[in-house]
C-alpha atoms as a PDB file:
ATOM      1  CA  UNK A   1      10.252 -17.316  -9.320  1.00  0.00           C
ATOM      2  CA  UNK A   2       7.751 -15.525  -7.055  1.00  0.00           C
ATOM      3  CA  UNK A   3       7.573 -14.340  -3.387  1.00  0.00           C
ATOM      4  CA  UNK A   4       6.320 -17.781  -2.106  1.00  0.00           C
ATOM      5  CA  UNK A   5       9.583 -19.354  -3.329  1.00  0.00           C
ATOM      6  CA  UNK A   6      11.966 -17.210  -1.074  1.00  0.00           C
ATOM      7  CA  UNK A   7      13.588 -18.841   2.271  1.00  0.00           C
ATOM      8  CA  UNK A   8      13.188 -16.661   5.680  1.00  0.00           C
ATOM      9  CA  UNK A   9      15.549 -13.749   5.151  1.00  0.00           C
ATOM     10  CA  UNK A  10      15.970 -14.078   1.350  1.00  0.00           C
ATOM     11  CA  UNK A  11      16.293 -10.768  -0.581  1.00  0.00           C
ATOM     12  CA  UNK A  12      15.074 -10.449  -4.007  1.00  0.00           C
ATOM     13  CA  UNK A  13      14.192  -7.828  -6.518  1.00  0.00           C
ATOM     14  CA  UNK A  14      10.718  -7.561  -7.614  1.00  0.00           C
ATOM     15  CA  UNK A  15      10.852  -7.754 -11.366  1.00  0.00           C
ATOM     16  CA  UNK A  16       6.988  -8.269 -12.732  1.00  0.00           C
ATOM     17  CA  UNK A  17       3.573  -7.249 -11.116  1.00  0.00           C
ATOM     18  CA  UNK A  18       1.828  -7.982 -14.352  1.00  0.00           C
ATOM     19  CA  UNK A  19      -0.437 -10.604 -13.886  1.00  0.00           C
ATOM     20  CA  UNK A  20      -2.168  -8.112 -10.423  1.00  0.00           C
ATOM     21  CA  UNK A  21      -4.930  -6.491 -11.598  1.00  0.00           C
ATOM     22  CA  UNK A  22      -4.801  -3.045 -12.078  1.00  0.00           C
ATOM     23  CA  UNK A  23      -6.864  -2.085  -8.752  1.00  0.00           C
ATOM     24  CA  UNK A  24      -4.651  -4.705  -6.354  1.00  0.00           C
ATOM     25  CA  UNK A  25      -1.640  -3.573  -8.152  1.00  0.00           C
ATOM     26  CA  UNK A  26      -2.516   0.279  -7.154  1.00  0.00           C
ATOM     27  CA  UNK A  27      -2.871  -0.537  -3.756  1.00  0.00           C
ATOM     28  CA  UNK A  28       0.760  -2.477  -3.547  1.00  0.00           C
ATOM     29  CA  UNK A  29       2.262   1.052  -4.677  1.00  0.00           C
ATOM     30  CA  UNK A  30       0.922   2.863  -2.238  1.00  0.00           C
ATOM     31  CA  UNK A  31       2.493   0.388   0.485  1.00  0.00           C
ATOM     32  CA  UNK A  32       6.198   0.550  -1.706  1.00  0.00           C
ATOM     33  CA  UNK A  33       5.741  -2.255  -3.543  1.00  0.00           C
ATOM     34  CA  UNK A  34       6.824  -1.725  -7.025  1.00  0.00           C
ATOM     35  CA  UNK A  35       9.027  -3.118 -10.326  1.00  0.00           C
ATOM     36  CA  UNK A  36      12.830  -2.883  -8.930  1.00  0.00           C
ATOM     37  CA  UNK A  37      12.112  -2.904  -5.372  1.00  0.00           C
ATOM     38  CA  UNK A  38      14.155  -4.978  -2.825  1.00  0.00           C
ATOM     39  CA  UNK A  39      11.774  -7.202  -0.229  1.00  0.00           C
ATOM     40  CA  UNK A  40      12.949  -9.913   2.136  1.00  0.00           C
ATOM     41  CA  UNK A  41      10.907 -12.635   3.327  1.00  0.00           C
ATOM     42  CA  UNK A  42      10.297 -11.699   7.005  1.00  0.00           C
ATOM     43  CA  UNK A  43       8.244 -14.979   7.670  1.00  0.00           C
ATOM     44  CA  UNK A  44       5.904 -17.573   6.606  1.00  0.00           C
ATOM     45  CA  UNK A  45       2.859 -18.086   8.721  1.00  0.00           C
ATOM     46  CA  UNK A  46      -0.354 -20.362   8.288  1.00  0.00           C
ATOM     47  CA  UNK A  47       1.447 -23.455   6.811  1.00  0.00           C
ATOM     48  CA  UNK A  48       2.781 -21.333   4.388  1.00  0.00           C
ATOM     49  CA  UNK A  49      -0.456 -19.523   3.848  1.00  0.00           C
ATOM     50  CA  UNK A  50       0.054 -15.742   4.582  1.00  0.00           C
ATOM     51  CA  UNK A  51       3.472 -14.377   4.260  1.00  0.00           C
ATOM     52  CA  UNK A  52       5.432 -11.420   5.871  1.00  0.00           C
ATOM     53  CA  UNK A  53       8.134  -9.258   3.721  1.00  0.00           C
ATOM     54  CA  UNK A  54       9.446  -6.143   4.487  1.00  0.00           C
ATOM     55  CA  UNK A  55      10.068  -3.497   1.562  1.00  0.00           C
ATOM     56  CA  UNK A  56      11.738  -0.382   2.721  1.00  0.00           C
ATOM     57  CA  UNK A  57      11.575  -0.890   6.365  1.00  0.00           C
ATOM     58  CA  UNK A  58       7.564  -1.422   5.853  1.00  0.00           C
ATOM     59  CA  UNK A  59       6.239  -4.929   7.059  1.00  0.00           C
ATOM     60  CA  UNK A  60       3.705  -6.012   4.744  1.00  0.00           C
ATOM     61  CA  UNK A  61       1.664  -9.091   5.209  1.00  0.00           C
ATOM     62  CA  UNK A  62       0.059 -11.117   2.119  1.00  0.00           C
ATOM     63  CA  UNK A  63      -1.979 -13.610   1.141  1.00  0.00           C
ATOM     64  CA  UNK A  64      -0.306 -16.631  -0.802  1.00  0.00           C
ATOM     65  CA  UNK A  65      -2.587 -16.128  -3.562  1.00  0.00           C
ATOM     66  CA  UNK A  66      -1.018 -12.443  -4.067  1.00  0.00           C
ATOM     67  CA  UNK A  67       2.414 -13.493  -3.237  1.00  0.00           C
ATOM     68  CA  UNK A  68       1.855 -16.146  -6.118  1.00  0.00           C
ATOM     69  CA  UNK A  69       1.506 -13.352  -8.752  1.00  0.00           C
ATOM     70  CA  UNK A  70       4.855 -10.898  -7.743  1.00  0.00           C
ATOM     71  CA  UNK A  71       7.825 -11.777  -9.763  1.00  0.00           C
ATOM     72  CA  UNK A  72      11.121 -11.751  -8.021  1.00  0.00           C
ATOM     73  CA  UNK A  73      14.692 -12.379  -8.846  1.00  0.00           C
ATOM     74  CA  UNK A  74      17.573 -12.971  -6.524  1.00  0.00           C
END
């Protein structure tokens, strides 16, 4: 399952970042997201379009076409 498929206030793990490039997948790191992390799915907004998580008290939005590609497990 990925990010999109979580309900508001769903926790998961993030298990794979594998299919972000290498460039994108930098850039996630620096905000604290990362293999093993814990996020929980703040929001959806934009008919389900752009969607707000929160990974170590950060508030991150993304783009459904990024939250597509992270990997989570409840």
């Amino acid at each position: 399952m990925n990010i999109t498929d979580l309900k508001r206030d769903e926790t998961a793990r993030i298990v794979s970042l594998g299919k972000i490039d290498q460039i994108f997948n930098k850039r996630l790191m620096d905000l604290g997201i990362y293999e093993s992390a814990t996020v929980v799915m703040l929001n959806k907004l934009s008919s389900n379009r752009l969607y707000v998580i929160e990974v170590d008290d950060i508030e991150i939005c993304l783009r459904k076409e990024d939250a597509e590609l992270i990997e989570v497990r409840k």
